[in-house]
Protein backbone atom coordinates (compact mmCIF):
# COMPACT_ATOMS: atom_id res chain seq x y z
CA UNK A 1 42.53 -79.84 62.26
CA UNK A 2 44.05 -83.72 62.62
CA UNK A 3 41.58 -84.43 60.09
CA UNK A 4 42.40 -81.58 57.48
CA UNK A 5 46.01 -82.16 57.36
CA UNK A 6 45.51 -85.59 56.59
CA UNK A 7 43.35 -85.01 53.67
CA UNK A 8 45.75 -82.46 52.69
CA UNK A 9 48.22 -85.14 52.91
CA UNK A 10 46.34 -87.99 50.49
CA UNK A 11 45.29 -85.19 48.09
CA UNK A 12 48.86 -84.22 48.08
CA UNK A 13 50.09 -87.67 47.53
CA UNK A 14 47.40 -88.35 44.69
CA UNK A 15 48.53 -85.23 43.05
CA UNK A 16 51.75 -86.35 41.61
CA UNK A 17 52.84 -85.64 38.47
CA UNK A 18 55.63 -86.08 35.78
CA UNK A 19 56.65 -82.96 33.16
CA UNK A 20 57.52 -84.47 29.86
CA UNK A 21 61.20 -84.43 30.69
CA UNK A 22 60.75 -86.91 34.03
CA UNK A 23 60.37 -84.26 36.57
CA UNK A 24 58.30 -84.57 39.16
CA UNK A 25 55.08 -81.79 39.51
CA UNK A 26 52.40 -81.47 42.22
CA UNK A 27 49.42 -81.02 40.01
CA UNK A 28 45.98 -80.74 42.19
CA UNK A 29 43.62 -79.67 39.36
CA UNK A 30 42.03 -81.50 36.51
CA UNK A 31 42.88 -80.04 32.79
CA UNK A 32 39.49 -78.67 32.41
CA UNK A 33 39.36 -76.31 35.27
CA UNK A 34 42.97 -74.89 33.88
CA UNK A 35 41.55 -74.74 30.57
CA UNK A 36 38.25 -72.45 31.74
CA UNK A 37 40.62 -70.16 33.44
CA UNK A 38 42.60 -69.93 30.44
CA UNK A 39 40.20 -69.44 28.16
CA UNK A 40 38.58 -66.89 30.68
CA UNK A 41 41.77 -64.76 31.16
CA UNK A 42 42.74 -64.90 27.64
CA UNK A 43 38.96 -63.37 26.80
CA UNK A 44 39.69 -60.27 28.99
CA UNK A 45 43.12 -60.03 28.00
CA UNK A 46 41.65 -59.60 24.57
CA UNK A 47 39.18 -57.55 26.60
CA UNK A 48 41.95 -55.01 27.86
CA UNK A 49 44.49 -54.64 25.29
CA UNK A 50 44.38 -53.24 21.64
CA UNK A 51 44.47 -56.35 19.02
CA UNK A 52 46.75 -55.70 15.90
CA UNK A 53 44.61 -54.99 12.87
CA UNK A 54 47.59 -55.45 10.75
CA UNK A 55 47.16 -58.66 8.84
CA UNK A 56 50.79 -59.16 7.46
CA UNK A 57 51.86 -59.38 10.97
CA UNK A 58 48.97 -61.28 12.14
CA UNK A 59 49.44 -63.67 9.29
CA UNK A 60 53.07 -63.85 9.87
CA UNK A 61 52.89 -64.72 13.64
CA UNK A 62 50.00 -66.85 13.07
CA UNK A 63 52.23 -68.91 10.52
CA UNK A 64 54.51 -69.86 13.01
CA UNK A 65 52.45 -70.67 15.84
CA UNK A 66 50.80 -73.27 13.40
CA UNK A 67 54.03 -74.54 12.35
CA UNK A 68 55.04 -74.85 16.15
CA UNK A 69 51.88 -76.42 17.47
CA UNK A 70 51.75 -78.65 14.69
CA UNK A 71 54.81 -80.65 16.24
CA UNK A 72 52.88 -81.28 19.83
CA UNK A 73 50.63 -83.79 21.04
CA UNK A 74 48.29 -81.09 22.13
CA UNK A 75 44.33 -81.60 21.96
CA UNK A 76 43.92 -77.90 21.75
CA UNK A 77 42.82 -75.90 18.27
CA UNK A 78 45.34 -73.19 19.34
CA UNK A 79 43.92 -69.40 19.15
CA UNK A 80 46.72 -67.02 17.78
CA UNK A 81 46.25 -63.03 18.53
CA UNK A 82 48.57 -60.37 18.17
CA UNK A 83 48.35 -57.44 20.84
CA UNK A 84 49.16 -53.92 19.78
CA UNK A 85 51.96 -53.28 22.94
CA UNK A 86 55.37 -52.49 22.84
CA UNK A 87 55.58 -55.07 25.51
CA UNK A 88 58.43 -57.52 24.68
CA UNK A 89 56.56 -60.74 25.69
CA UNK A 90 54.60 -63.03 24.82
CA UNK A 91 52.64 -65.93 26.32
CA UNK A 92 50.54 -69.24 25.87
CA UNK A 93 47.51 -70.45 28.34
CA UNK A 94 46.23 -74.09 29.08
CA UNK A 95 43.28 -74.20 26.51
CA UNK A 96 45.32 -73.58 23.67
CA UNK A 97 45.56 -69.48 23.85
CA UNK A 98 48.83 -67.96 22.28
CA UNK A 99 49.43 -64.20 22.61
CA UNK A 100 52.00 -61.90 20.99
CA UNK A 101 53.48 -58.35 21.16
CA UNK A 102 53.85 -56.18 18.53
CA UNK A 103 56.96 -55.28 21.05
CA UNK A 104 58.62 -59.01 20.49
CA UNK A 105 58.92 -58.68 17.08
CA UNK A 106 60.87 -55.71 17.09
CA UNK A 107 63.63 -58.18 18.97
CA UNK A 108 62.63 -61.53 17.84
CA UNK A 109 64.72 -60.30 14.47
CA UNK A 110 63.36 -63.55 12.10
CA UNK A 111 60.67 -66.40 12.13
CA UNK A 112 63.35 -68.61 13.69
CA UNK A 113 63.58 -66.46 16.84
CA UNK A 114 60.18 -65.65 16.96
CA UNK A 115 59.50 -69.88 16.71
CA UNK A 116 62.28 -70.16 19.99
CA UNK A 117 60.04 -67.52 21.96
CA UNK A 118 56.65 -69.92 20.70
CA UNK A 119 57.89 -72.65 21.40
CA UNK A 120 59.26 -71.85 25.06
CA UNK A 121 55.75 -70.38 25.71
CA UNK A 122 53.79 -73.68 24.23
CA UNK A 123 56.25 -75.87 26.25
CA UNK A 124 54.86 -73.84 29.61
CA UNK A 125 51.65 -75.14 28.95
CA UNK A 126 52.07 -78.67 27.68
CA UNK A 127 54.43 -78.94 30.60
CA UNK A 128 51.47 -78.30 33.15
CA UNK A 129 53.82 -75.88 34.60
CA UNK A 130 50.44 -73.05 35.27
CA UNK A 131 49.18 -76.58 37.32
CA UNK A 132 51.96 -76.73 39.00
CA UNK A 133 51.78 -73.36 40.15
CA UNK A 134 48.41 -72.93 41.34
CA UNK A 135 48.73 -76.47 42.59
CA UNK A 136 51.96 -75.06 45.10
CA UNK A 137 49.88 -72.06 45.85
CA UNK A 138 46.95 -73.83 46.78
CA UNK A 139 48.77 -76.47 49.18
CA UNK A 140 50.19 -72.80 50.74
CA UNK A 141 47.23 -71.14 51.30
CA UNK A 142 43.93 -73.50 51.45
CA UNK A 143 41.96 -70.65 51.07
CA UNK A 144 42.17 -69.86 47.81
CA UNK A 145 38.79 -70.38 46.05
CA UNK A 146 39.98 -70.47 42.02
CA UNK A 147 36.66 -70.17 40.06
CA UNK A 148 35.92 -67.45 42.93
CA UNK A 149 38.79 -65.73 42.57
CA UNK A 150 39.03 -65.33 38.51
CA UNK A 151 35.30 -64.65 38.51
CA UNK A 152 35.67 -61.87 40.41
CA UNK A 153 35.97 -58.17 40.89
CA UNK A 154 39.77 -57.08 40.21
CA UNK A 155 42.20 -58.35 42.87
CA UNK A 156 45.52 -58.45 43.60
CA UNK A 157 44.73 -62.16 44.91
CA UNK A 158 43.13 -62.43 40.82
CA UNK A 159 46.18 -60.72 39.54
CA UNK A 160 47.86 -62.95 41.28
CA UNK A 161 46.73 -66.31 40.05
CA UNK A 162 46.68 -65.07 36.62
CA UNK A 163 50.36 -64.56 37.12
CA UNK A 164 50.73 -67.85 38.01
CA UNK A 165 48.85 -68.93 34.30
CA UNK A 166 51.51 -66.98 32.59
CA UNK A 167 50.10 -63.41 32.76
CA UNK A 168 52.27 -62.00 35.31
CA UNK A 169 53.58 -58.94 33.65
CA UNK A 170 50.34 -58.14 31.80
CA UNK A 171 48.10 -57.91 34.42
CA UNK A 172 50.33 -55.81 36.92
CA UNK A 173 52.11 -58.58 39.46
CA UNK A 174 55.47 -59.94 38.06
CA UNK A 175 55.38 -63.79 38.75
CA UNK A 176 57.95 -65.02 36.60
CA UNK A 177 58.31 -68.70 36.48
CA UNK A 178 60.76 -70.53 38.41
CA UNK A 179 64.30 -71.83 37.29
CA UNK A 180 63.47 -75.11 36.67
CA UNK A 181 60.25 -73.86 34.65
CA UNK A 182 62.55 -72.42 32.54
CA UNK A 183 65.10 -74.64 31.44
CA UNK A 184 62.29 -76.87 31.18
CA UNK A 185 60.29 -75.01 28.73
CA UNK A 186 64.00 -74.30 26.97
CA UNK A 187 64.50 -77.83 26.22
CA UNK A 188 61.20 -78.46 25.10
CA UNK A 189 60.93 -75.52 23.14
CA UNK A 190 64.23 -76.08 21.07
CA UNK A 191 62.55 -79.46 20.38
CA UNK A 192 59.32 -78.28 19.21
CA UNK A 193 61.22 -75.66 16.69
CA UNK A 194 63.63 -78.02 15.29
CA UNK A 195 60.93 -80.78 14.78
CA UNK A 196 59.05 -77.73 12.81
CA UNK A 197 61.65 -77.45 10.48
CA UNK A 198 62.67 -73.61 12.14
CA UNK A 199 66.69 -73.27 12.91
CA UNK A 200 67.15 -74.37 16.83
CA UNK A 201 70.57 -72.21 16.20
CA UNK A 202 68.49 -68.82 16.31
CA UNK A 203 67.56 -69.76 19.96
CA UNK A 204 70.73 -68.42 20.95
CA UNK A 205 70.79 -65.47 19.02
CA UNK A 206 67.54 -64.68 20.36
CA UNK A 207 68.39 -64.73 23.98
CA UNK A 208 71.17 -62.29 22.89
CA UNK A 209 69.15 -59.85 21.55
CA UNK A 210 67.10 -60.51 24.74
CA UNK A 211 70.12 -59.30 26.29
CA UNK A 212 71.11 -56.45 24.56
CA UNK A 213 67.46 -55.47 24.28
CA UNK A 214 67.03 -55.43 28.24
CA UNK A 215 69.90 -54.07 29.29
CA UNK A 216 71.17 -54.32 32.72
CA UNK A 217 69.71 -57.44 34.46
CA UNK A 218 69.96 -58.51 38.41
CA UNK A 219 72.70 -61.31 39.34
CA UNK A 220 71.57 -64.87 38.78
CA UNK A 221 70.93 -65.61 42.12
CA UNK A 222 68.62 -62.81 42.71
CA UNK A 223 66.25 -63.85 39.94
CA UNK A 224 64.18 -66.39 39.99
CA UNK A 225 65.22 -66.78 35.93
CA UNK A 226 68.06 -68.08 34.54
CA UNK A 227 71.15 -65.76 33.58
CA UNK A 228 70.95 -65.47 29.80
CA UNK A 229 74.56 -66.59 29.87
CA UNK A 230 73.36 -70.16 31.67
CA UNK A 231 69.91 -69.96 29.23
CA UNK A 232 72.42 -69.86 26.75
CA UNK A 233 74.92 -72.32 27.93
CA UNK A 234 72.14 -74.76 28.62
CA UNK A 235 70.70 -74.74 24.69
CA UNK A 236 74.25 -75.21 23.70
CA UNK A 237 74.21 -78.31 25.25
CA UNK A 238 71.28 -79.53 23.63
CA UNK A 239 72.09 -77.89 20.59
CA UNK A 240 73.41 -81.03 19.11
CA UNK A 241 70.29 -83.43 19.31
CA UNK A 242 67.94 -79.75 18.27
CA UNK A 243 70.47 -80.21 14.98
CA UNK A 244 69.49 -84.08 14.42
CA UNK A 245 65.65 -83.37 14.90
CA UNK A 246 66.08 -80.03 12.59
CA UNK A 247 67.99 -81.56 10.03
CA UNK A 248 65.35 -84.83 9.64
CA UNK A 249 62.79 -82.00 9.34
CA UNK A 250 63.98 -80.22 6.65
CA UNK A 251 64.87 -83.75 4.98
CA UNK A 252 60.82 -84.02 5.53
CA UNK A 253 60.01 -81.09 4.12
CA UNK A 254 59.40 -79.27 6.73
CA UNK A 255 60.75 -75.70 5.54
CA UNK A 256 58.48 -72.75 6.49
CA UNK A 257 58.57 -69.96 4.87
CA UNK A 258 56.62 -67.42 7.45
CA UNK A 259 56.91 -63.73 6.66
């Protein structure tokens, strides 16, 4: 027992990690093992639920993932699908895997919103933050068997660690990410938008709609999500520097046009 805790301890301790805004992150597994689980639950998401056969949409979404993922340092040849839900999500899976709802687009009102929601979901991944979960989960429960787990027969244990990839509320177990997730894939997000030329100004707007679109939502401090008044006060503040980086891409041409 002596002996597992202390290589618990050094693999711990060898695990640490920094997001892209300085944070620190316990991150246990090695890219490629995230990447095979999300190209493997992105495959029987695509699997499960109806694609859209509707090409304006599908080129429409598709046109600003590209302009989005264009402005990140990612290795990945990003996959764009559009699922036929009235689900008002989306989400984005270490390997490069971006999936939208029909359902988002009904709230996410222009391409501008619709880049704010993209970019928050890229920023999850290029922030390791699906690492960082499964990395906490494994240090909790030792257990856990990953390449078991996702390769087998339907779970709660394999809904669960698909939550903790980003599929939560598709696959039946709501693991939303934490606060600090959050803001942190806010920040980045407004970044990646305004660097793509898309107004970082419709960020707000969309978390409005978000608002009005959801209805009554629990106190602050009984989700594990920001308010949207605090998601909103919080891109205020970086609202400024989102303006420098949007205005020096439209001064570089960088205008899309996605419809």
């Amino acid at each position: 027992m002596f002996r597992f805790v202390i290589l618990a301890l050094i693999l711990v301790l060898a695990a640490c990690a920094t997001s892209p805004t300085g944070r620190k992150q316990l991150k246990i597994f090695p890219e490629s093992q995230l990447v095979q689980m999300g190209i493997t639950s992105y495959e029987q998401m695509k699997e499960q639920t109806p694609l859209s056969r509707d090409k304006f949409t599908i080129k429409y979404v598709s046109c600003v993932a590209r302009a989005i993922t264009r402005e990140t340092d990612s290795p990945y040849q990003w996959e764009v699908n559009v699922f036929d839900d009235k689900a008002v999500n989306a989400f984005a899976l270490p390997g490069g895997k971006i999936g939208v709802y029909t359902g988002l687009l009904q709230v996410a009102g222009n391409q501008h919103q619709l880049a704010a929601v993209l970019g928050h979901e890229v920023a999850h991944v290029l922030a390791g933050h699906g690492n960082e979960r499964v990395s906490v989960a494994f240090a909790a429960d030792s257990g856990l068997k990953l390449a078991q787990v996702l390769a087998g027969e339907p779970t709660r244990q394999k809904a669960q660690l698909l939550g903790l990839l980003g599929l939560g509320t598709q696959v039946g177990v709501l693991l939303p990410y934490g606060r600090t997730q959050e803001s942190e894939a806010d920040i980045l997000g407004l970044e990646y938008m305004a660097k793509a030329g898309f107004d970082p100004r419709q960020s707000v707007a969309l978390w409005e709609n978000m608002g009005r679109a959801g209805g009554g939502s629990p106190p602050e401090l009984l989700s594990t999500h920001p308010s949207g008044a605090t998601r909103i006060n919080n891109l205020n503040s970086r609202m400024p520097a989102a303006m420098t980086l949007y205005r020096q891409a439209r001064a570089n041409n960088k205008k899309p046009n996605c419809r």
